[in-house]
Protein backbone atom coordinates (compact mmCIF):
# COMPACT_ATOMS: atom_id res chain seq x y z
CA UNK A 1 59.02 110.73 93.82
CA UNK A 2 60.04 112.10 90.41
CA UNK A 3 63.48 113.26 90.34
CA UNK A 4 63.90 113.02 93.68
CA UNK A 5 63.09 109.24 93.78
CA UNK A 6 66.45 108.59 94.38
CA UNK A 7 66.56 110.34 97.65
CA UNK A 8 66.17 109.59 101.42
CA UNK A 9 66.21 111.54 104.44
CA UNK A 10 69.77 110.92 106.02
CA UNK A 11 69.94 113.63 108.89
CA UNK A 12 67.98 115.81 110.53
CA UNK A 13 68.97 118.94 112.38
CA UNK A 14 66.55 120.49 115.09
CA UNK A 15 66.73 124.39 114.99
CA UNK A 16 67.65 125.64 117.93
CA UNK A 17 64.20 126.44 119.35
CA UNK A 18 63.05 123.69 118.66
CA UNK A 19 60.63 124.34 116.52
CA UNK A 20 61.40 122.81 112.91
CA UNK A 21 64.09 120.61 111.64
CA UNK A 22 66.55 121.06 108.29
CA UNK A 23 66.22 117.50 106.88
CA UNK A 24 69.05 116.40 104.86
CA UNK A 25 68.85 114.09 101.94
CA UNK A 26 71.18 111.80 100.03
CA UNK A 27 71.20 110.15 96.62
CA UNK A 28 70.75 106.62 97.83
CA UNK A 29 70.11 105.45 94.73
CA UNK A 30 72.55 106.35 91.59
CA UNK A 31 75.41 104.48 91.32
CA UNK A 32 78.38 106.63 91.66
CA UNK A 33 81.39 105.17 90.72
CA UNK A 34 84.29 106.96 88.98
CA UNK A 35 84.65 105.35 86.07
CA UNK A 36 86.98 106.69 83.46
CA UNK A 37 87.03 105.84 79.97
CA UNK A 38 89.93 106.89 78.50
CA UNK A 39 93.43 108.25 79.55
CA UNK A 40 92.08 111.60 79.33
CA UNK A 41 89.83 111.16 82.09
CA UNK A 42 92.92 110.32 84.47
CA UNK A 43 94.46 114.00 83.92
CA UNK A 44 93.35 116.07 86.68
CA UNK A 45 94.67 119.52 87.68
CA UNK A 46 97.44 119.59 90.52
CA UNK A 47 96.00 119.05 94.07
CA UNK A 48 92.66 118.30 92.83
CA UNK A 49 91.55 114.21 93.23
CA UNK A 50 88.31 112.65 91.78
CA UNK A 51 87.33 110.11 94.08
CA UNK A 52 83.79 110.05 93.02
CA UNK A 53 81.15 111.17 90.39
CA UNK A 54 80.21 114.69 92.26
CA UNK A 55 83.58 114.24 94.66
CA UNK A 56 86.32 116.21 93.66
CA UNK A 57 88.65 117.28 96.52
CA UNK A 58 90.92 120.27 96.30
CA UNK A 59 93.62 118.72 98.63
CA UNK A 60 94.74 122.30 99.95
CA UNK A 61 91.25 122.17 101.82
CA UNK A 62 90.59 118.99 102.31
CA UNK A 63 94.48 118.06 102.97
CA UNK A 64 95.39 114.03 104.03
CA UNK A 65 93.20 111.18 103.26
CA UNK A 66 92.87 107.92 104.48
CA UNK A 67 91.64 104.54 103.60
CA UNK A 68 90.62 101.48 105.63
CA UNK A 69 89.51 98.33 104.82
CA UNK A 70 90.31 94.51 104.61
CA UNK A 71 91.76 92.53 102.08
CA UNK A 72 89.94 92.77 98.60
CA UNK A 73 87.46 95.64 99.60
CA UNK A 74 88.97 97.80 97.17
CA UNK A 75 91.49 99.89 99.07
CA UNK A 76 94.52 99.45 96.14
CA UNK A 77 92.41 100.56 93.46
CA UNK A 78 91.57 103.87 95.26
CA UNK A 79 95.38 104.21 96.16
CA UNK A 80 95.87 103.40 92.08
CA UNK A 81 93.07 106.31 91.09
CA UNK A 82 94.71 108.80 93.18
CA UNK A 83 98.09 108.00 92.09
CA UNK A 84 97.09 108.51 88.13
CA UNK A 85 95.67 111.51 88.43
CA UNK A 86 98.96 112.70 90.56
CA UNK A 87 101.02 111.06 88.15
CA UNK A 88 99.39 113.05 85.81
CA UNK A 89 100.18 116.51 86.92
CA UNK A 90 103.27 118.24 88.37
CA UNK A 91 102.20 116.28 92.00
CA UNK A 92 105.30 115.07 93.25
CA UNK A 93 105.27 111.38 94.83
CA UNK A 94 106.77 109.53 97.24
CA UNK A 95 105.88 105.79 97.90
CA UNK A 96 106.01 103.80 101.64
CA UNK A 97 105.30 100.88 100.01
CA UNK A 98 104.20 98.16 102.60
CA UNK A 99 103.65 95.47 99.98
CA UNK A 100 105.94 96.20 97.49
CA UNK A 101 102.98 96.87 95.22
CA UNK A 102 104.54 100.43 93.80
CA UNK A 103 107.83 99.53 93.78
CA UNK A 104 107.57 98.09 90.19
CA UNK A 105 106.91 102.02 89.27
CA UNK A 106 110.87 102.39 89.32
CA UNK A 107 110.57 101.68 85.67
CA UNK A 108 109.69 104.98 84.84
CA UNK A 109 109.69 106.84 88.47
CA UNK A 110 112.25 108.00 90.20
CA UNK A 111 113.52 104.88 92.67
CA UNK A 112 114.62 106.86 95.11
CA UNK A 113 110.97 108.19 96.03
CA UNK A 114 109.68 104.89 96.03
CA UNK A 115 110.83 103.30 99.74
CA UNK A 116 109.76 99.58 100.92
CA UNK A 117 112.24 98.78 103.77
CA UNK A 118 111.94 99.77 107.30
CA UNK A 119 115.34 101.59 107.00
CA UNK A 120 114.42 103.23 103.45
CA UNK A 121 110.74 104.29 104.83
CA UNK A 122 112.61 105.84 108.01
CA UNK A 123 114.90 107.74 105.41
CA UNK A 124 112.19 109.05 102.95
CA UNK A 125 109.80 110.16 105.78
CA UNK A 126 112.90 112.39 107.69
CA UNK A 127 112.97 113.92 104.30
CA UNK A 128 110.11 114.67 104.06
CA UNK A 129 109.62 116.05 107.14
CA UNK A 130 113.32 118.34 106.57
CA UNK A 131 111.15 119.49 103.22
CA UNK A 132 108.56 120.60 105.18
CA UNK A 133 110.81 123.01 107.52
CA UNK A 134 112.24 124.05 104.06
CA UNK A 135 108.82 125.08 102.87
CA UNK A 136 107.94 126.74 106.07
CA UNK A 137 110.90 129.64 105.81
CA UNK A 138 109.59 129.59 101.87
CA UNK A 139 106.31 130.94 103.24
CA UNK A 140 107.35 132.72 105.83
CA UNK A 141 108.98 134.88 103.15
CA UNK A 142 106.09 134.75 100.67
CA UNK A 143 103.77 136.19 103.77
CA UNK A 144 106.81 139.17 103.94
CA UNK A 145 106.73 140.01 100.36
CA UNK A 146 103.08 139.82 99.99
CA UNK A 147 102.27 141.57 103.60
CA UNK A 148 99.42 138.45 103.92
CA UNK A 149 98.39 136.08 106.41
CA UNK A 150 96.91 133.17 106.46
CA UNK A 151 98.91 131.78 102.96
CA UNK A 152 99.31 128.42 102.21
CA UNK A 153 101.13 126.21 99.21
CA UNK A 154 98.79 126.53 97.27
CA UNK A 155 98.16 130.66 97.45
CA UNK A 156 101.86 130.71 96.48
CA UNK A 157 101.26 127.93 93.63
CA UNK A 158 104.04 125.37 95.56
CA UNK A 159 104.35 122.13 93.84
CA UNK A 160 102.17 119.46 96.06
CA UNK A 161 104.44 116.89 97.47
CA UNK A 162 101.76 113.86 97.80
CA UNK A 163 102.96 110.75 100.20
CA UNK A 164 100.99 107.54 99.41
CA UNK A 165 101.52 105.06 102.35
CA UNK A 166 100.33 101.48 101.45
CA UNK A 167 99.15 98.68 104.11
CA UNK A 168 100.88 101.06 106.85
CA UNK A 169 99.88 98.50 109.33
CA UNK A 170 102.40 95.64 108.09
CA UNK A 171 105.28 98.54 108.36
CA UNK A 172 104.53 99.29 112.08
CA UNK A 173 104.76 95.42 113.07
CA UNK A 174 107.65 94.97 111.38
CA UNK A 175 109.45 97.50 113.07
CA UNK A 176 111.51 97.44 116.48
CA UNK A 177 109.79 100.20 119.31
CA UNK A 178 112.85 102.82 118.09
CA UNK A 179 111.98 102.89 114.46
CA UNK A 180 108.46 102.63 114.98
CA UNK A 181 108.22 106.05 117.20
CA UNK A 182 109.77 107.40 114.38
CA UNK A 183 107.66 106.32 111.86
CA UNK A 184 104.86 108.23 113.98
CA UNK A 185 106.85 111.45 114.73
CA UNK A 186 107.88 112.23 110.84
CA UNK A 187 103.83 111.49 109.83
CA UNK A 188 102.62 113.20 112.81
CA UNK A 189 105.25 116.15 111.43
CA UNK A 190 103.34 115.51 108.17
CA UNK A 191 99.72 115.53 108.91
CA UNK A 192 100.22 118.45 111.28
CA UNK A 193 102.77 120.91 109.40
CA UNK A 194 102.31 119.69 105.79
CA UNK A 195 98.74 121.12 104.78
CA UNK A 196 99.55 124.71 104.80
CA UNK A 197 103.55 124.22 102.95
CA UNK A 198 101.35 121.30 100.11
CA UNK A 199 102.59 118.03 101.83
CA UNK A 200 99.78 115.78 101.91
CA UNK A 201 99.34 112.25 103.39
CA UNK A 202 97.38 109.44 101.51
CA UNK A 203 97.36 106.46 103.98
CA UNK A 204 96.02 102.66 103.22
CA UNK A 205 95.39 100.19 106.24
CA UNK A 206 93.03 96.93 107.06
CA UNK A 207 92.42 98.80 110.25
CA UNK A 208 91.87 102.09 112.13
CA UNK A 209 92.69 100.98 115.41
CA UNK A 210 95.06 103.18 117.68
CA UNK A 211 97.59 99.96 117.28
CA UNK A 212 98.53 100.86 114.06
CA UNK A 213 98.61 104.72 113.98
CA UNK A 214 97.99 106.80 117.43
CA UNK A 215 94.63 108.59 117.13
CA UNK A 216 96.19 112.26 117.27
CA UNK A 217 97.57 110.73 113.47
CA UNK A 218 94.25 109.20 112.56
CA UNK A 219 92.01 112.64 113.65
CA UNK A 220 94.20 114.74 111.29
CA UNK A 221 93.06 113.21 107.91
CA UNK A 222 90.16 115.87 106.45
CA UNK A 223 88.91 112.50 104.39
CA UNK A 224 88.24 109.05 105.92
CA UNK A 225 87.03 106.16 104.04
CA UNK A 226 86.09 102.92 105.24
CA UNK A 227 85.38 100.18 102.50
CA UNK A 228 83.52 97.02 102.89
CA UNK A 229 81.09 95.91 105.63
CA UNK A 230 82.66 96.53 109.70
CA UNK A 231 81.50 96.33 113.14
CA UNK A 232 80.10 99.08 114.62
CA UNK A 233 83.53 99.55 117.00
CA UNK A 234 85.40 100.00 113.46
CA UNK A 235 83.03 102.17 112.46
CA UNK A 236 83.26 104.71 115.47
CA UNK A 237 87.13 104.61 114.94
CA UNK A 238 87.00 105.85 111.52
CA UNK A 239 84.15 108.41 111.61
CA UNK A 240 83.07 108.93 115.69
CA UNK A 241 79.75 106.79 115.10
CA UNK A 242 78.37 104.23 113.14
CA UNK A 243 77.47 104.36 109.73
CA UNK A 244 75.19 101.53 108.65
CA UNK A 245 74.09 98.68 111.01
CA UNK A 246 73.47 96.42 107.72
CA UNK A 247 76.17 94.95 105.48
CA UNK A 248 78.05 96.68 102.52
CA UNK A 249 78.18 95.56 99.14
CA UNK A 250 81.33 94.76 97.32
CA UNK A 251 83.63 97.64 96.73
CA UNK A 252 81.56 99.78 98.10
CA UNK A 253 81.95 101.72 102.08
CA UNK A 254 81.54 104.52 103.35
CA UNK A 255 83.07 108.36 103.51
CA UNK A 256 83.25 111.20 105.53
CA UNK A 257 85.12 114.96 104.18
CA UNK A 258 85.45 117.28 107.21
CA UNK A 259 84.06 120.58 106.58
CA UNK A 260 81.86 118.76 103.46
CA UNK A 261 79.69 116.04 105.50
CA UNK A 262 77.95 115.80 108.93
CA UNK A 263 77.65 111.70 108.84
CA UNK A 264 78.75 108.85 107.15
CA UNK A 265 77.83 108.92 102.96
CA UNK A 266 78.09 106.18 100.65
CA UNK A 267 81.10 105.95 98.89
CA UNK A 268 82.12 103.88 95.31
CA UNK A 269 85.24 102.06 94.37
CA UNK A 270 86.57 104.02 91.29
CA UNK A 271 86.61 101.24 88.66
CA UNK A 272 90.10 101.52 86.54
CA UNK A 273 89.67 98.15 84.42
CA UNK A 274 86.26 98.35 82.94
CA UNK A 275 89.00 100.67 80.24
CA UNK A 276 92.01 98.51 80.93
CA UNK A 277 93.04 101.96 83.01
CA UNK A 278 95.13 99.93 84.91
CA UNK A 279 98.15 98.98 83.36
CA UNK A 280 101.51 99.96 83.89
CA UNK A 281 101.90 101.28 80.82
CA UNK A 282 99.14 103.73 81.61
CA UNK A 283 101.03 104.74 84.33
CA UNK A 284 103.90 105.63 82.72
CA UNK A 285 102.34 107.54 79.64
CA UNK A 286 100.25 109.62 82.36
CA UNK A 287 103.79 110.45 84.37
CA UNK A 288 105.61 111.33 80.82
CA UNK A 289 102.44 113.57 79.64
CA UNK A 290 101.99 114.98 82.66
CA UNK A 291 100.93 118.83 82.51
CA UNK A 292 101.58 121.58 84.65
């Protein structure tokens, strides 16, 4: 009741003796959709993404995020949110383009970081995955002139190196057995080297079955979203257990942030065109303003 009217009860925890329970409680209630208004609200700081009102992710702690869902449940305008506010920093971004969606960004972006082929995605991931080596002498000598363990990128301020990989699915089955197992070794390099040297994987797919990415890829993402209304199998493959037996309204799904969430919590389509925030041209102005 009052302000709490908003709230259910979406967990409860038994202590260990068994005696009470910590009850857990969501806004159910409040639509919260990030919605910007102006260019301004785009801008973000480097390695920090606004996925939702109250969700802001430091990437450095919540490294690698994916996104699953089928066609029209929203999973390009996410990819487009996160990409503007990268754009609009000193992120630096590299494209596997499965639909050829980004590849009209090589007005104004470099081309060469933007790869759609099997051959060119092969190419861009193996240098990525070289970068990463690179990065890991860099802080191996950061952690000898600052007698520290434990550092990562972004204790020694390294530029984040963000990969967005679009309809990943379509670029496995297009690929022969050779070029696929190398597709898997340079992101497995990625998701399991790249957090603590800033190299961060933002993955789109219909589907997070095992046929499209092993599961040793899939359990290294810190944030898994799954958009639109799925079976209860598709469910336990993107979050361990089910998240809603009902259906899901339109761009709409579900999240989970490891270290952040116990279960499955609502999650909101950011809307870029309520502002006309969508536009290549907003693109562009965010990657030439960009601030450090």
């Amino acid at each position: 009741v009052g302000r709490y009217k908003s709230y259910a009860v979406v967990e409860a925890i038994e202590a260990d003796d068994g005696t009470n329970f910590k009850f857990c409680l969501e806004d159910l209630g409040t639509d919260k959709t990030f919605v910007p208004h102006t260019i301004d609200d785009l801008k973000q700081d480097p390695y920090f993404i606004e996925l939702q009102e109250n969700l802001t992710l430091n990437l450095a702690k919540f490294p690698h995020i994916a996104v699953w869902g089928q066609t029209g449940s929203g999973k390009t305008t996410v990819l487009m949110s996160i990409i503007a506010q990268c754009l609009s920093n000193t992120t630096d971004l590299y494209f596997v383009d499965g639909k050829a969606e980004f590849s009209s960004f090589g007005v104004f972006y470099p081309k060469e970081k933007i790869a759609t082929d099997n051959e060119e995605v092969i190419s861009l991931l193996k240098n990525i995955s070289q970068m990463i080596v690179k990065r890991q002498k860099q802080m191996a000598n950061a952690v000898q002139k600052r007698k520290e363990l434990g550092l990562t990128g972004f204790d020694v301020k390294l530029k984040p190196v963000v990969v967005i990989a679009d309809e990943i699915g379509s670029i496995v089955a297009s690929m022969s057995s050779k070029e696929k197992k190398e597709l898997v070794s340079n992101l497995l390099q990625i998701v399991q080297k790249g957090r603590s040297v800033s190299v961060f994987l933002v993955m789109a797919s219909q589907s997070p079955a095992t046929t499209v990415l092993p599961s040793d890829i899939r359990s290294q993402f810190s944030t898994r979203i799954l958009l639109g209304s799925a079976t209860g199998d598709t469910q336990r493959m993107a979050f361990d257990q089910v998240a809603t037996d009902g259906g899901v309204s339109r761009f709409q799904g579900y999240y989970m942030t490891s270290g952040l969430t116990t279960q499955p919590q609502k999650f909101f389509v950011p809307n870029l065109y309520k502002s006309g925030l969508a536009s290549m041209h907003i693109f562009e102005k965010l990657y030439k303003e960009k601030k450090d």
